[in-house]
Protein backbone atom coordinates (compact mmCIF):
# COMPACT_ATOMS: atom_id res chain seq x y z
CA UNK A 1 0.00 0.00 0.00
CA UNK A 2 1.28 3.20 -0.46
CA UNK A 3 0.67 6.90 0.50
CA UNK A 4 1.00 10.49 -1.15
CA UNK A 5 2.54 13.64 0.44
CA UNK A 6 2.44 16.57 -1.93
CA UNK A 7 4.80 19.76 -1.11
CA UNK A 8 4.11 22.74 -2.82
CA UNK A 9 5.84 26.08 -4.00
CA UNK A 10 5.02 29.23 -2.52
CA UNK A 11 4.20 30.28 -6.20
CA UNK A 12 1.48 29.17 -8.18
CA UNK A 13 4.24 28.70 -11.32
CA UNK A 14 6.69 26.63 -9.23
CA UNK A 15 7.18 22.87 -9.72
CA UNK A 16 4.91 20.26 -6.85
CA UNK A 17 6.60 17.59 -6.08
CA UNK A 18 4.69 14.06 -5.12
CA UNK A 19 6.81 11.98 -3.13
CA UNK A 20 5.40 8.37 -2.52
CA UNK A 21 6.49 5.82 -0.22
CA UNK A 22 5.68 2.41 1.13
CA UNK A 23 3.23 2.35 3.97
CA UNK A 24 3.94 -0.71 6.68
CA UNK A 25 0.35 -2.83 7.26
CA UNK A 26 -0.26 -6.26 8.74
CA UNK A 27 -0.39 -9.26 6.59
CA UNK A 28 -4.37 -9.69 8.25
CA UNK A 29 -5.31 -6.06 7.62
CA UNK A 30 -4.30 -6.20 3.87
CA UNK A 31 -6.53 -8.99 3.12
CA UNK A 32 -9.38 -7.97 4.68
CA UNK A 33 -12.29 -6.52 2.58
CA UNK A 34 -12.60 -2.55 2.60
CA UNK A 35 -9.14 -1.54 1.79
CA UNK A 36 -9.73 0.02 -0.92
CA UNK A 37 -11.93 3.01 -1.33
CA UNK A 38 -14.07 1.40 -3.65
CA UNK A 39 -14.71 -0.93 -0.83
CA UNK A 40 -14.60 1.33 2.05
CA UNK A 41 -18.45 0.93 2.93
CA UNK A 42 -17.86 -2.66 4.57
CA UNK A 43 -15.93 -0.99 7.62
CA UNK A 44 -18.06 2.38 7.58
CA UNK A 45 -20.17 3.00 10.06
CA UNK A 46 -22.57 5.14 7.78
CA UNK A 47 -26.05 3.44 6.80
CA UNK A 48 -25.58 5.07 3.09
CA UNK A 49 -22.06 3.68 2.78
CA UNK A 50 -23.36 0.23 3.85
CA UNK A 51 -26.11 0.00 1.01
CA UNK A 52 -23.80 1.90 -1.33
CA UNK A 53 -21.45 -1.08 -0.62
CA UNK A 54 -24.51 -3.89 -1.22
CA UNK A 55 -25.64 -2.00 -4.36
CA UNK A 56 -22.56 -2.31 -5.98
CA UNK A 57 -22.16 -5.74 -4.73
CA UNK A 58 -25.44 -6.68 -6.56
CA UNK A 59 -24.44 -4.94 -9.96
CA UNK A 60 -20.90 -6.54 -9.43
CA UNK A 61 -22.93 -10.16 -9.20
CA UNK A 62 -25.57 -9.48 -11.90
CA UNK A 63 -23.76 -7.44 -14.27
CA UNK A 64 -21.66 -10.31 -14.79
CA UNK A 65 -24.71 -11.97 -16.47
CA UNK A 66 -24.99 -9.30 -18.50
CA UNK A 67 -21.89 -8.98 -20.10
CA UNK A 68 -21.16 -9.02 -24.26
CA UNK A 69 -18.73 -12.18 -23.27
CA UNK A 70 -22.18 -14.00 -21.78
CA UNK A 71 -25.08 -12.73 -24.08
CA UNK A 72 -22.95 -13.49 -27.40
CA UNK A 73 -23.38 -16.64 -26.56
CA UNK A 74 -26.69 -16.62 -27.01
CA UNK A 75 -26.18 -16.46 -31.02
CA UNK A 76 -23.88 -19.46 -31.46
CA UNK A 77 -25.76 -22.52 -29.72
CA UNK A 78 -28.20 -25.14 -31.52
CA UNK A 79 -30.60 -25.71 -29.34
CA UNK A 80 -32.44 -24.85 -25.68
CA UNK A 81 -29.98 -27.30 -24.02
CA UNK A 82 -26.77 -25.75 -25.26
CA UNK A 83 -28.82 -22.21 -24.48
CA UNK A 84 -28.36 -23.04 -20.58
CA UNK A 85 -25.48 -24.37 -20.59
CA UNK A 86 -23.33 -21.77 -23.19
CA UNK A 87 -24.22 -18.87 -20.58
CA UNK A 88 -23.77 -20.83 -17.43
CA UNK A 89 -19.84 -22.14 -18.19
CA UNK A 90 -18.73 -18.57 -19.61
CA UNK A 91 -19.95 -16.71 -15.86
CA UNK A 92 -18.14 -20.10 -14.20
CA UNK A 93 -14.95 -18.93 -16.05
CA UNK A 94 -15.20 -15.29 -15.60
CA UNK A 95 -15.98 -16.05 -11.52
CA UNK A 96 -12.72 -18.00 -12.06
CA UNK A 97 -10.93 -15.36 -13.09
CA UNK A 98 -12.04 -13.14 -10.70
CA UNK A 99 -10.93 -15.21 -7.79
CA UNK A 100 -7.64 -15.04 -9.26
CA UNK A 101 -7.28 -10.95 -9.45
CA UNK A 102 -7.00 -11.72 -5.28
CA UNK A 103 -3.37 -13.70 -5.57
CA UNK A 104 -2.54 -11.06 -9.16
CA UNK A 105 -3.05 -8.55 -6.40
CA UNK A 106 -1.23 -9.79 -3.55
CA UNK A 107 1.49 -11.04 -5.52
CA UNK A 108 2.36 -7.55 -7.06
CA UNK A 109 1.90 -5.85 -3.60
CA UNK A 110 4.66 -8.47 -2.14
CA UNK A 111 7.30 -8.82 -5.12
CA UNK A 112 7.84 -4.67 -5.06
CA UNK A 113 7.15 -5.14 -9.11
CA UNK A 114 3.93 -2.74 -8.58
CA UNK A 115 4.16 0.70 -9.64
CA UNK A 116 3.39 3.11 -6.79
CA UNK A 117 2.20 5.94 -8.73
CA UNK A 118 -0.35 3.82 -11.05
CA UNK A 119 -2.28 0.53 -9.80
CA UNK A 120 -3.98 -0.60 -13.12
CA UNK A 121 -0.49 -2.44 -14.77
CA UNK A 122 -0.06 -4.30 -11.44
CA UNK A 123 -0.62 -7.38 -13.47
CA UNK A 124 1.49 -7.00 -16.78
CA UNK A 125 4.63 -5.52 -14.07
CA UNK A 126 3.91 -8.31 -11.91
CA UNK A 127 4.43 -10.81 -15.43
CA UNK A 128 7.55 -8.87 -16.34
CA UNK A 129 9.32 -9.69 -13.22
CA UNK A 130 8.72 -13.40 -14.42
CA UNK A 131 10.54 -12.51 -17.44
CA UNK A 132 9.64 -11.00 -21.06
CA UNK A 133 7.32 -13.76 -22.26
CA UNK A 134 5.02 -13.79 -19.84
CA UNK A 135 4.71 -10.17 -19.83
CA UNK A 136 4.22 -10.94 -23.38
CA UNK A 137 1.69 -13.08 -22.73
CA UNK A 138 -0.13 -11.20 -20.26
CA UNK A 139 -0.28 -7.99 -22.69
CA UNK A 140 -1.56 -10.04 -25.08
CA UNK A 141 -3.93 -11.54 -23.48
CA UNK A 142 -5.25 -8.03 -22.10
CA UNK A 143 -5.17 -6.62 -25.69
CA UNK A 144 -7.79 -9.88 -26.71
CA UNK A 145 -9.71 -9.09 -23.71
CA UNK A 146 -10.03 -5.59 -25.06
CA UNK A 147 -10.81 -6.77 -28.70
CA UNK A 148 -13.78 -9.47 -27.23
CA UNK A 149 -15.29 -6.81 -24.97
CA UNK A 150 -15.24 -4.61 -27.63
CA UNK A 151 -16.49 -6.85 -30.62
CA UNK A 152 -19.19 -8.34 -28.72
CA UNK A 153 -20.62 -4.74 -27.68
CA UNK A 154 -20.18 -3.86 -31.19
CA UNK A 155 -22.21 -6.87 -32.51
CA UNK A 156 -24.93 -6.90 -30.15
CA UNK A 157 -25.92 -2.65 -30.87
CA UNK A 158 -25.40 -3.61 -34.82
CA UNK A 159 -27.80 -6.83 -34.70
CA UNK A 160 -30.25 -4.70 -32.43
CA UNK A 161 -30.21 -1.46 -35.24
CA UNK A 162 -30.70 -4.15 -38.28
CA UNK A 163 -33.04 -6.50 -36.42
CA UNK A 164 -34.98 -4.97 -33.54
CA UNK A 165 -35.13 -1.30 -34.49
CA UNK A 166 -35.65 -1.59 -38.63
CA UNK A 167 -37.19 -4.73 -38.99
CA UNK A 168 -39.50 -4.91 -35.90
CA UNK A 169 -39.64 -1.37 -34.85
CA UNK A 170 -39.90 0.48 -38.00
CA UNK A 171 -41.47 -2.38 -40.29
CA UNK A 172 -39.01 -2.06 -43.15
CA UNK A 173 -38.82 -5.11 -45.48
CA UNK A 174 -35.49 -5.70 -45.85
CA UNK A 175 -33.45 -8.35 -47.63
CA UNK A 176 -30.48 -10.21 -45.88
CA UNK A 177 -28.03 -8.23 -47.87
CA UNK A 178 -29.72 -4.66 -46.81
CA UNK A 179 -29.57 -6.15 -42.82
CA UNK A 180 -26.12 -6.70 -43.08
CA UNK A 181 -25.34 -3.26 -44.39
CA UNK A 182 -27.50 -1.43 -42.15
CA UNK A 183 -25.29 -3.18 -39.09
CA UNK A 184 -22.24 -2.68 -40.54
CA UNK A 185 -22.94 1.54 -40.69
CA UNK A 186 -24.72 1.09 -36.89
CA UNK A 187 -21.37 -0.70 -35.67
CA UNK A 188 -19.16 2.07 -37.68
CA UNK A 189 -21.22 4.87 -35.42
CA UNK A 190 -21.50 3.19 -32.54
CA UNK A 191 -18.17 2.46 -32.36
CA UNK A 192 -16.99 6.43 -33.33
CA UNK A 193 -19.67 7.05 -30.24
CA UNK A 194 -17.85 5.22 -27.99
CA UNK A 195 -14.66 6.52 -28.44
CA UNK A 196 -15.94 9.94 -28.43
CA UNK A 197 -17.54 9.21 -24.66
CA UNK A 198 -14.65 7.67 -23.89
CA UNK A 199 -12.48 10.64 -24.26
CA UNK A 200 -15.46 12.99 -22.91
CA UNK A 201 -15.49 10.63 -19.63
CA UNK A 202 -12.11 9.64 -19.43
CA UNK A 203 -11.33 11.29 -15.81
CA UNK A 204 -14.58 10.12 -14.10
CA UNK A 205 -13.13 7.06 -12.83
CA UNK A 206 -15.07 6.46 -10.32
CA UNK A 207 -18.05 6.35 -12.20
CA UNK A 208 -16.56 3.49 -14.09
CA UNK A 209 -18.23 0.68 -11.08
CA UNK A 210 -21.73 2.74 -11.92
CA UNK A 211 -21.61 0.92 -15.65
CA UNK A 212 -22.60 -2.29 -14.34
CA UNK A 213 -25.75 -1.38 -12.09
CA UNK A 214 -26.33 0.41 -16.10
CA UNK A 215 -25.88 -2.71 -17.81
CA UNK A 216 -27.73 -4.92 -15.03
CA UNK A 217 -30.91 -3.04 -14.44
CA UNK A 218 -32.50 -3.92 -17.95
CA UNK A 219 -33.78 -7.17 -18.06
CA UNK A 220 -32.23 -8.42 -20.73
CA UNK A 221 -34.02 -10.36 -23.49
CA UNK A 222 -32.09 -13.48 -24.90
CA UNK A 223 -32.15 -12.89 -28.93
CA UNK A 224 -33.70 -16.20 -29.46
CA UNK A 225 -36.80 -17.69 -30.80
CA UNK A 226 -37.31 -19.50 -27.87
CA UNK A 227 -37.69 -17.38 -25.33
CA UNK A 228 -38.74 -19.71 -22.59
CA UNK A 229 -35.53 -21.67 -22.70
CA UNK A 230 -33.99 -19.19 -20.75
CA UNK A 231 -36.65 -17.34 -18.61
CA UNK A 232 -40.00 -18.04 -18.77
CA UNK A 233 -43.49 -15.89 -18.31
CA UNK A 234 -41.91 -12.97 -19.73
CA UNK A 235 -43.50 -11.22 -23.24
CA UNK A 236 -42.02 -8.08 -25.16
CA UNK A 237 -44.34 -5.66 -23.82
CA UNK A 238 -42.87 -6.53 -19.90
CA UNK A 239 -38.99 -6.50 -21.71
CA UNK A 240 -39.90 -3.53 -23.46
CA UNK A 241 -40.69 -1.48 -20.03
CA UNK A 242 -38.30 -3.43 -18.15
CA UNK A 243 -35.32 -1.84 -20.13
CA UNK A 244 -36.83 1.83 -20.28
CA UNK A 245 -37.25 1.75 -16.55
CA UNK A 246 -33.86 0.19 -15.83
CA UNK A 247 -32.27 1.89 -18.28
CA UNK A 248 -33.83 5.40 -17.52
CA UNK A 249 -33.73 5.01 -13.71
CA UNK A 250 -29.85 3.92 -13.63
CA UNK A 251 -28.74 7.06 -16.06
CA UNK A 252 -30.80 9.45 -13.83
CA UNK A 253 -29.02 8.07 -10.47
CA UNK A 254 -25.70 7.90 -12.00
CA UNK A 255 -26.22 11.44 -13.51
CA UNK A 256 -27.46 12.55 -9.50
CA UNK A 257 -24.62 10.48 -7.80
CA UNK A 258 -22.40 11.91 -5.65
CA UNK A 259 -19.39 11.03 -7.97
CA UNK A 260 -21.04 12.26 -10.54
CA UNK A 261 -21.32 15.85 -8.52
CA UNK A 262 -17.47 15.99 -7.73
CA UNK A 263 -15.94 14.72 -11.01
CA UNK A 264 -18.13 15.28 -13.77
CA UNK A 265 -19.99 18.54 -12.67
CA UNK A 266 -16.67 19.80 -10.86
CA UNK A 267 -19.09 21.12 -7.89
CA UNK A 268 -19.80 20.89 -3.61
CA UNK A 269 -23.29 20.46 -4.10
CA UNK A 270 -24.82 18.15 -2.11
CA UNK A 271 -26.17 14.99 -4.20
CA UNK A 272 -29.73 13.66 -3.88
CA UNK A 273 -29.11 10.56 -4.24
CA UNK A 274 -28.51 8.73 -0.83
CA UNK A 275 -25.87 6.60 -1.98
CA UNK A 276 -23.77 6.59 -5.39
CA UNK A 277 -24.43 3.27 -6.82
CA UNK A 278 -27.81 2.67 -8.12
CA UNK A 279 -28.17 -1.41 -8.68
CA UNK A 280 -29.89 -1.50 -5.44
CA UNK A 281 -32.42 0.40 -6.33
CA UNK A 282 -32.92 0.09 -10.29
CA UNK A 283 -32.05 -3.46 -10.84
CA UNK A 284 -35.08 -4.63 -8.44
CA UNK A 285 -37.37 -2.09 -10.57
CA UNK A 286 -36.49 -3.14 -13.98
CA UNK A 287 -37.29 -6.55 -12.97
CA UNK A 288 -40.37 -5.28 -11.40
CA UNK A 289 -41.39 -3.37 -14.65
């Protein structure tokens, strides 16, 4: 763990200096949960920082369900058994995964290959003390994850433009050749879009966690024929309000947060939002909706 001290000029023009420099803590303490800010509600005393700590618990847990890596799945099976299972081994390997960002962690805290200054390469620097492949390997790995994430959110707004939205929506008649063009121009925009937000947003961090209550609160619909295979006693008209309440209610408490106050708006006002993650609150009223 490490700690910031900050000395200043007496000018306004004159260099700061950040000095940084190991901070001594228990073995017990570092591995208990709340350490990090994100996580700070399970030691606070504060009823909002408890439920802001449950809320993003929930989206945390759900959002993993709703993930491009789990839903694209959805499009390459044969039939309602392989439906079930498809979903159900890609959340088993990304729960895998996350169990192991606890010993990635702890191992670049212990070996000293962690960069003080910047936590987010903690797993590359922790491969390059191995040695140049498997820093190799771990970059490249990271760049694929990138790509997938990516490509799947890509191919899921194109199919939804050429499918849901002109076909079903708007009633056009088109061909097969037509659908395919209309998603390649919807994942050309969507994509500029992105990157455009991306640079917009780029220092609101800690809105970042916020993304999955976003992504959890619509029920989502699985973009099969079958519907039932997957979650039954459901029609379009319940998925259809489902997402604009989830949807709507998660970018209005994100947009109210507290986080969203100090970062994006750049003021002290006080939020009206009791707590800054909304999955607690949205995710049980999409589903409701």
């Amino acid at each position: 763990m490490e700690q910031q001290e900050i000395t200043e000029g007496e000018k306004p023009d004159e260099i700061v200096t950040a000095i940084y420099f190991q901070k001594v803590s228990d073995g017990a303490d570092v591995l208990l949960p709340g350490g990090s800010p994100t996580f700070a509600g399970v030691k606070s005393k504060l009823w909002k920082d408890k439920l802001n700590f449950i809320s993003l618990m929930l989206a945390l847990f759900c959002g993993t369900a709703s993930l491009p890596h789990i839903l694209i799945r959805y499009y390459t099976v044969k039939d309602q058994a392989s439906a079930r299972k498809a979903p159900v081994v890609g959340i088993a390997s990304i729960g895998f995964f996350y169990i192991l960002t606890v010993y990635l962690g702890l191992g670049a805290m212990t070996s000293g290959a962690m960069d003080v200054t910047n936590s987010n390469m903690s797993a590359p620097l922790l491969a390059k003390s191995f040695g140049p492949w498997h820093f190799a390997i771990i970059s490249a790995i990271a760049f694929t994850t990138v790509l997938g994430t990516v490509s799947g959110l890509i191919i899921a707004a194109s199919g939804a433009v050429a499918h849901d939205i002109m076909t079903n929506y708007m009633q056009r008649d088109l061909s097969d050749h037509e659908k395919v063009r209309a998603g390649k121009i919807a994942a050309v925009v969507v994509g500029i879009l992105a990157m455009i937000l991306g640079i917009v947003f780029k220092s609101c961090q800690r809105l970042v966690p916020g993304r999955l209550g976003l992504s959890t609160s619509p029920p989502r619909q699985p973009p099969r024929a079958d519907h039932a295979a997957v979650l039954e006693r459901h029609d379009q008209q319940g998925i259809t309000y489902g997402i604009f309440a989830g949807l709507g209610s998660s970018l209005i408490w994100i947009f109210l947060s507290a986080d969203a106050y100090k970062e994006l708006y750049k003021t002290t006002a006080v939020s009206p939002m009791p707590f800054t993650k909304p999955g607690l609150v949205t995710i049980p009223l999409g589903f409701a909706c």
